[in-house]
N, C-alpha and C. Protein backbone atom coordinates (compact mmCIF):
# COMPACT_ATOMS: atom_id res chain seq x y z
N UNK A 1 0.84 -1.18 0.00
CA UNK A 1 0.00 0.00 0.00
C UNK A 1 0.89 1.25 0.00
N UNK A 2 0.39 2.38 -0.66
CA UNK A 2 1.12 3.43 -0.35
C UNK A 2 0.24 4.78 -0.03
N UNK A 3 0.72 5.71 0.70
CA UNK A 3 -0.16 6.94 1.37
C UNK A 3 0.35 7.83 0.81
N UNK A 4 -1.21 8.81 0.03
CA UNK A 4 -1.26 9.31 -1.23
C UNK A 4 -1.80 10.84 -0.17
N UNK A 5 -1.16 11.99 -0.44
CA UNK A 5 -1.78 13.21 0.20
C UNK A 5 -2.42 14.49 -0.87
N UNK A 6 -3.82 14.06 -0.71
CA UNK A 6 -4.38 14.74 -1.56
C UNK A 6 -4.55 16.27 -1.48
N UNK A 7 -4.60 17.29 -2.02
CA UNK A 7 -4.71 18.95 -1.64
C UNK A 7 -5.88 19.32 -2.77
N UNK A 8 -6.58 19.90 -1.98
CA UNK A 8 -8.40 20.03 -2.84
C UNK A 8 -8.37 21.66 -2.52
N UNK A 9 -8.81 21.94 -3.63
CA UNK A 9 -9.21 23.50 -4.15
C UNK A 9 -10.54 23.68 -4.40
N UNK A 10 -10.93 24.74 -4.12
CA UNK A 10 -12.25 25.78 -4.67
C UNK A 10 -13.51 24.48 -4.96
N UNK A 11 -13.68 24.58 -6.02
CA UNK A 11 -14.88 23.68 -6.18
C UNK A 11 -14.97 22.32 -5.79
N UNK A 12 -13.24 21.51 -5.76
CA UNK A 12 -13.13 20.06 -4.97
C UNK A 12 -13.45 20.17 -3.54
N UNK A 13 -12.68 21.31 -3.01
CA UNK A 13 -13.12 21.63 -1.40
C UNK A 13 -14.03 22.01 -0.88
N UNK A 14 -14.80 22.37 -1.67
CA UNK A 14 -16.54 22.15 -1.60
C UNK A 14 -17.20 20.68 -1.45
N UNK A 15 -16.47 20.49 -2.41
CA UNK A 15 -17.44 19.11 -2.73
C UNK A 15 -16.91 18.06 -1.56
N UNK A 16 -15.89 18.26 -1.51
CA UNK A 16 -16.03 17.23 -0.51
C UNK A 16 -15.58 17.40 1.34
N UNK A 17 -15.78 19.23 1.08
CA UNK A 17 -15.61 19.38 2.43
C UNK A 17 -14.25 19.86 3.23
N UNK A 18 -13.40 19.34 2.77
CA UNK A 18 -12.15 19.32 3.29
C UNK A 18 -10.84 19.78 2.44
N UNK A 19 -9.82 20.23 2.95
CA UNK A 19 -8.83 20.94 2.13
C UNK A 19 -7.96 19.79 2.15
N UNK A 20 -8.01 18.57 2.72
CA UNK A 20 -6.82 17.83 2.69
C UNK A 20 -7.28 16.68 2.86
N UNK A 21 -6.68 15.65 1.77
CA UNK A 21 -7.23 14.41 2.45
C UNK A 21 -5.67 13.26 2.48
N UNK A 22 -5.79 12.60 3.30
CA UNK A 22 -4.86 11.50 3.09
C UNK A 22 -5.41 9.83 2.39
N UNK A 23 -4.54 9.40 1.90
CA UNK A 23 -5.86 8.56 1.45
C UNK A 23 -4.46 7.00 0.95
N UNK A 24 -5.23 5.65 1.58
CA UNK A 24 -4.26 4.76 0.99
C UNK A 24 -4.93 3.85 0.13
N UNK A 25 -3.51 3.72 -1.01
CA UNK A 25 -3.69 3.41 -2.64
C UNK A 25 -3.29 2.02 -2.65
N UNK A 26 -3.59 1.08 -3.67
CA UNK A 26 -2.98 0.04 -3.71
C UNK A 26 -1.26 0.17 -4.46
N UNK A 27 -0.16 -0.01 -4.56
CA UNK A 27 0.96 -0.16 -5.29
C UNK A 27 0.02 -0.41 -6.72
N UNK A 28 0.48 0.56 -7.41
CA UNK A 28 0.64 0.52 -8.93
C UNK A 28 -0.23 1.67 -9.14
N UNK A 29 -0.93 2.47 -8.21
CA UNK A 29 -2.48 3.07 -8.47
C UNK A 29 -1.87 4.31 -9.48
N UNK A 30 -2.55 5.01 -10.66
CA UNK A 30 -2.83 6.06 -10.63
C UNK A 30 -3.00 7.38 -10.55
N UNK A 31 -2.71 8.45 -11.16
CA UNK A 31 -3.46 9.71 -10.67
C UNK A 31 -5.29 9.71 -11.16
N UNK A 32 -5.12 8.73 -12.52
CA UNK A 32 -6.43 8.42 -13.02
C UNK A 32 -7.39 7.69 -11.81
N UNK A 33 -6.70 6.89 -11.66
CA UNK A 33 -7.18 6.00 -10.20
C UNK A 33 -7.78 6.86 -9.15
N UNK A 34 -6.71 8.02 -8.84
CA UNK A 34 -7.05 8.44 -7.78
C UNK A 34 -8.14 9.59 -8.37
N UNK A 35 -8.48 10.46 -9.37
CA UNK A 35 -9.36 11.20 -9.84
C UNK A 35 -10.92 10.46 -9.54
N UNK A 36 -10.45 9.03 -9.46
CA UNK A 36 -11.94 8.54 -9.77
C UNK A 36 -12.28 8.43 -8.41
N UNK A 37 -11.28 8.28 -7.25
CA UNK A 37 -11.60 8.40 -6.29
C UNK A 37 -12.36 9.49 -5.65
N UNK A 38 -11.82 10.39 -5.95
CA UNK A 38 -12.01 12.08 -5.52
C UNK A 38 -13.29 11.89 -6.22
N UNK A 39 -13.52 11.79 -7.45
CA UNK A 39 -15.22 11.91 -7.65
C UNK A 39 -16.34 11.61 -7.13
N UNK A 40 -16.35 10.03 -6.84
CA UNK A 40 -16.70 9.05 -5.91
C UNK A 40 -16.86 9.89 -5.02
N UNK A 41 -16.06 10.24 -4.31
CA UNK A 41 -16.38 10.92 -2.42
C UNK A 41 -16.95 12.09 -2.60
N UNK A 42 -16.99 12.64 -4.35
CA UNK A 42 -17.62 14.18 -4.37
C UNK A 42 -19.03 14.19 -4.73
N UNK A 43 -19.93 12.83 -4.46
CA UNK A 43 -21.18 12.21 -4.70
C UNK A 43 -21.78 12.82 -6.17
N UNK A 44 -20.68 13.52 -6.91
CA UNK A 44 -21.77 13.72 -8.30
C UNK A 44 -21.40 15.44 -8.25
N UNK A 45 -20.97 16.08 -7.47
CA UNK A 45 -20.78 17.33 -7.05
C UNK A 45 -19.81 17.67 -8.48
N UNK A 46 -18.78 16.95 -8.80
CA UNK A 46 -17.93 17.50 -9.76
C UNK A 46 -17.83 16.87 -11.24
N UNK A 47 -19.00 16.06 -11.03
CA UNK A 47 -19.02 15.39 -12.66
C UNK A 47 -19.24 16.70 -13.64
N UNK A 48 -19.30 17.80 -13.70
CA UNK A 48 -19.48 18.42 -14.72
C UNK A 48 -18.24 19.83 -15.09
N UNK A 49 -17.33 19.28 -13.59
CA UNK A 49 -16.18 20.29 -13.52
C UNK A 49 -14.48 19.51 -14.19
N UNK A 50 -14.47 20.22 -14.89
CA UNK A 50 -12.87 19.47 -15.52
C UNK A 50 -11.72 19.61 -14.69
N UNK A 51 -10.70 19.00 -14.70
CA UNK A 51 -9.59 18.90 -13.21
C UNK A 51 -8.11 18.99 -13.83
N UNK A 52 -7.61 19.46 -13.23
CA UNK A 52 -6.16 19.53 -13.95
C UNK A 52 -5.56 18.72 -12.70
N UNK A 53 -4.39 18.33 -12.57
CA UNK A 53 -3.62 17.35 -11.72
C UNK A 53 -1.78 18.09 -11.55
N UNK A 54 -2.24 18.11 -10.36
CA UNK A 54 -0.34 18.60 -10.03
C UNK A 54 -0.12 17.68 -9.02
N UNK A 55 1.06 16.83 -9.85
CA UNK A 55 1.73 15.63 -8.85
C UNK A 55 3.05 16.12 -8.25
N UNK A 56 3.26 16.51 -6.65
CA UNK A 56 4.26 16.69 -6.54
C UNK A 56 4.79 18.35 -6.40
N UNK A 57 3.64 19.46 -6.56
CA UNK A 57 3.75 20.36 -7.01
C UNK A 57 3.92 20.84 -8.62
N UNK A 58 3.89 20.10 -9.25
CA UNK A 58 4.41 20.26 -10.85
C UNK A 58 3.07 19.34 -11.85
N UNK A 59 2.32 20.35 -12.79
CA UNK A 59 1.50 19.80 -13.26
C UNK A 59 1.72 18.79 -14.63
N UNK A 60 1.05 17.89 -14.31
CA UNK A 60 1.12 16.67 -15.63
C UNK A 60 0.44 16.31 -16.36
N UNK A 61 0.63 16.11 -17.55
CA UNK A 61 -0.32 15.84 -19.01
C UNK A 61 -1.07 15.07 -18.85
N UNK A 62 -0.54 13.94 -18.47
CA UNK A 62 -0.97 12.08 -18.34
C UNK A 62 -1.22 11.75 -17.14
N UNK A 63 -1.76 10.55 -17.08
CA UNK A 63 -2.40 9.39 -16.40
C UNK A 63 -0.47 9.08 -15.85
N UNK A 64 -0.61 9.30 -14.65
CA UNK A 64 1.40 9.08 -13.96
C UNK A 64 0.43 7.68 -12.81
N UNK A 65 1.99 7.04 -12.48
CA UNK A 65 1.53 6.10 -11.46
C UNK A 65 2.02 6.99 -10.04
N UNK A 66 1.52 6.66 -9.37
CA UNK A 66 1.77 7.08 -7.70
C UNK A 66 3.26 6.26 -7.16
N UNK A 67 3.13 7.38 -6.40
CA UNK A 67 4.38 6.49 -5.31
C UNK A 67 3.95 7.13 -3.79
N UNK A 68 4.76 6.05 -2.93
CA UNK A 68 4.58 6.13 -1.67
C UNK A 68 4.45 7.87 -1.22
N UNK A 69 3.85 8.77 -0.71
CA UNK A 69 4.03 9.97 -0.02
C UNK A 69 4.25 10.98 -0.62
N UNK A 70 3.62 10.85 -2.34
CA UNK A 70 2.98 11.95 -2.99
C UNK A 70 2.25 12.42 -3.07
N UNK A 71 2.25 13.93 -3.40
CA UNK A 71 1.32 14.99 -2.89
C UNK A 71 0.69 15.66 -4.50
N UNK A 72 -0.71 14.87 -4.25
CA UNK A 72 -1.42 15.35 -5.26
C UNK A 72 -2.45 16.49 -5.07
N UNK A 73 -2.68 17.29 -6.26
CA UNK A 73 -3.38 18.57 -6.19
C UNK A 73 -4.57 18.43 -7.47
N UNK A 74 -5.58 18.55 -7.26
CA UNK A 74 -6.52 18.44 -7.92
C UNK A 74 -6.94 19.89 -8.06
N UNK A 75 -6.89 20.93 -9.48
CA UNK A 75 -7.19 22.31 -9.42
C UNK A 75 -8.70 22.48 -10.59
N UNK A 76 -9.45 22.65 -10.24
CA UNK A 76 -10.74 23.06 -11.28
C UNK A 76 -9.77 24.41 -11.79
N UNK A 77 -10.74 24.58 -12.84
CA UNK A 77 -10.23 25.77 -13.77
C UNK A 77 -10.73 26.99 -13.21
N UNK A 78 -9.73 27.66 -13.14
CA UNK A 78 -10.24 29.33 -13.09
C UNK A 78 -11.10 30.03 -13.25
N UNK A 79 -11.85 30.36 -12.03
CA UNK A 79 -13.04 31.01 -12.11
C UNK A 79 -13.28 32.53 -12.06
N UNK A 80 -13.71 33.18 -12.71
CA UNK A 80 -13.84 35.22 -12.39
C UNK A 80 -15.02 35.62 -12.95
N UNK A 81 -15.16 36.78 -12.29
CA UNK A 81 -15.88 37.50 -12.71
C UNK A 81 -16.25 39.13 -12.97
């Protein structure tokens, strides 16, 4: 298993409440993996919001695998008005 530290913004931290989650993955999991997770716990709240992914501090194109005591960031897009 490895322990995955999630960091939730604006419309994720709505949805599911909390600015931080910790959360344990199976070995081999995902950022895709873990997106589907975050949805799941966001009961339907963010199916219509698109997500960008920063693994590590540094944002990534692709579907990356996890490792032990990375720090993922889930950012909805920029909102103004």
């Amino acid at each position: 298993m490895i322990n995955i530290n999630v960091k939730c913004f604006s419309q994720v931290k709505y949805a599911l409440g909390k600015d931080e989650l910790n959360l344990e993955l199976e070995v081999g999991a995902t950022t895709l993996d873990l997106e589907k997770i975050i949805r799941e716990k966001a009961n339907g709240k963010l199916d219509s919001v698109s997500l960008r992914i920063a693994l590590n501090q540094k944002y990534i194109p692709h579907e990356t695998e996890l490792k032990d005591r990375d720090e993922v960031a889930f950012i909805p897009p920029v909102q103004g008005g």
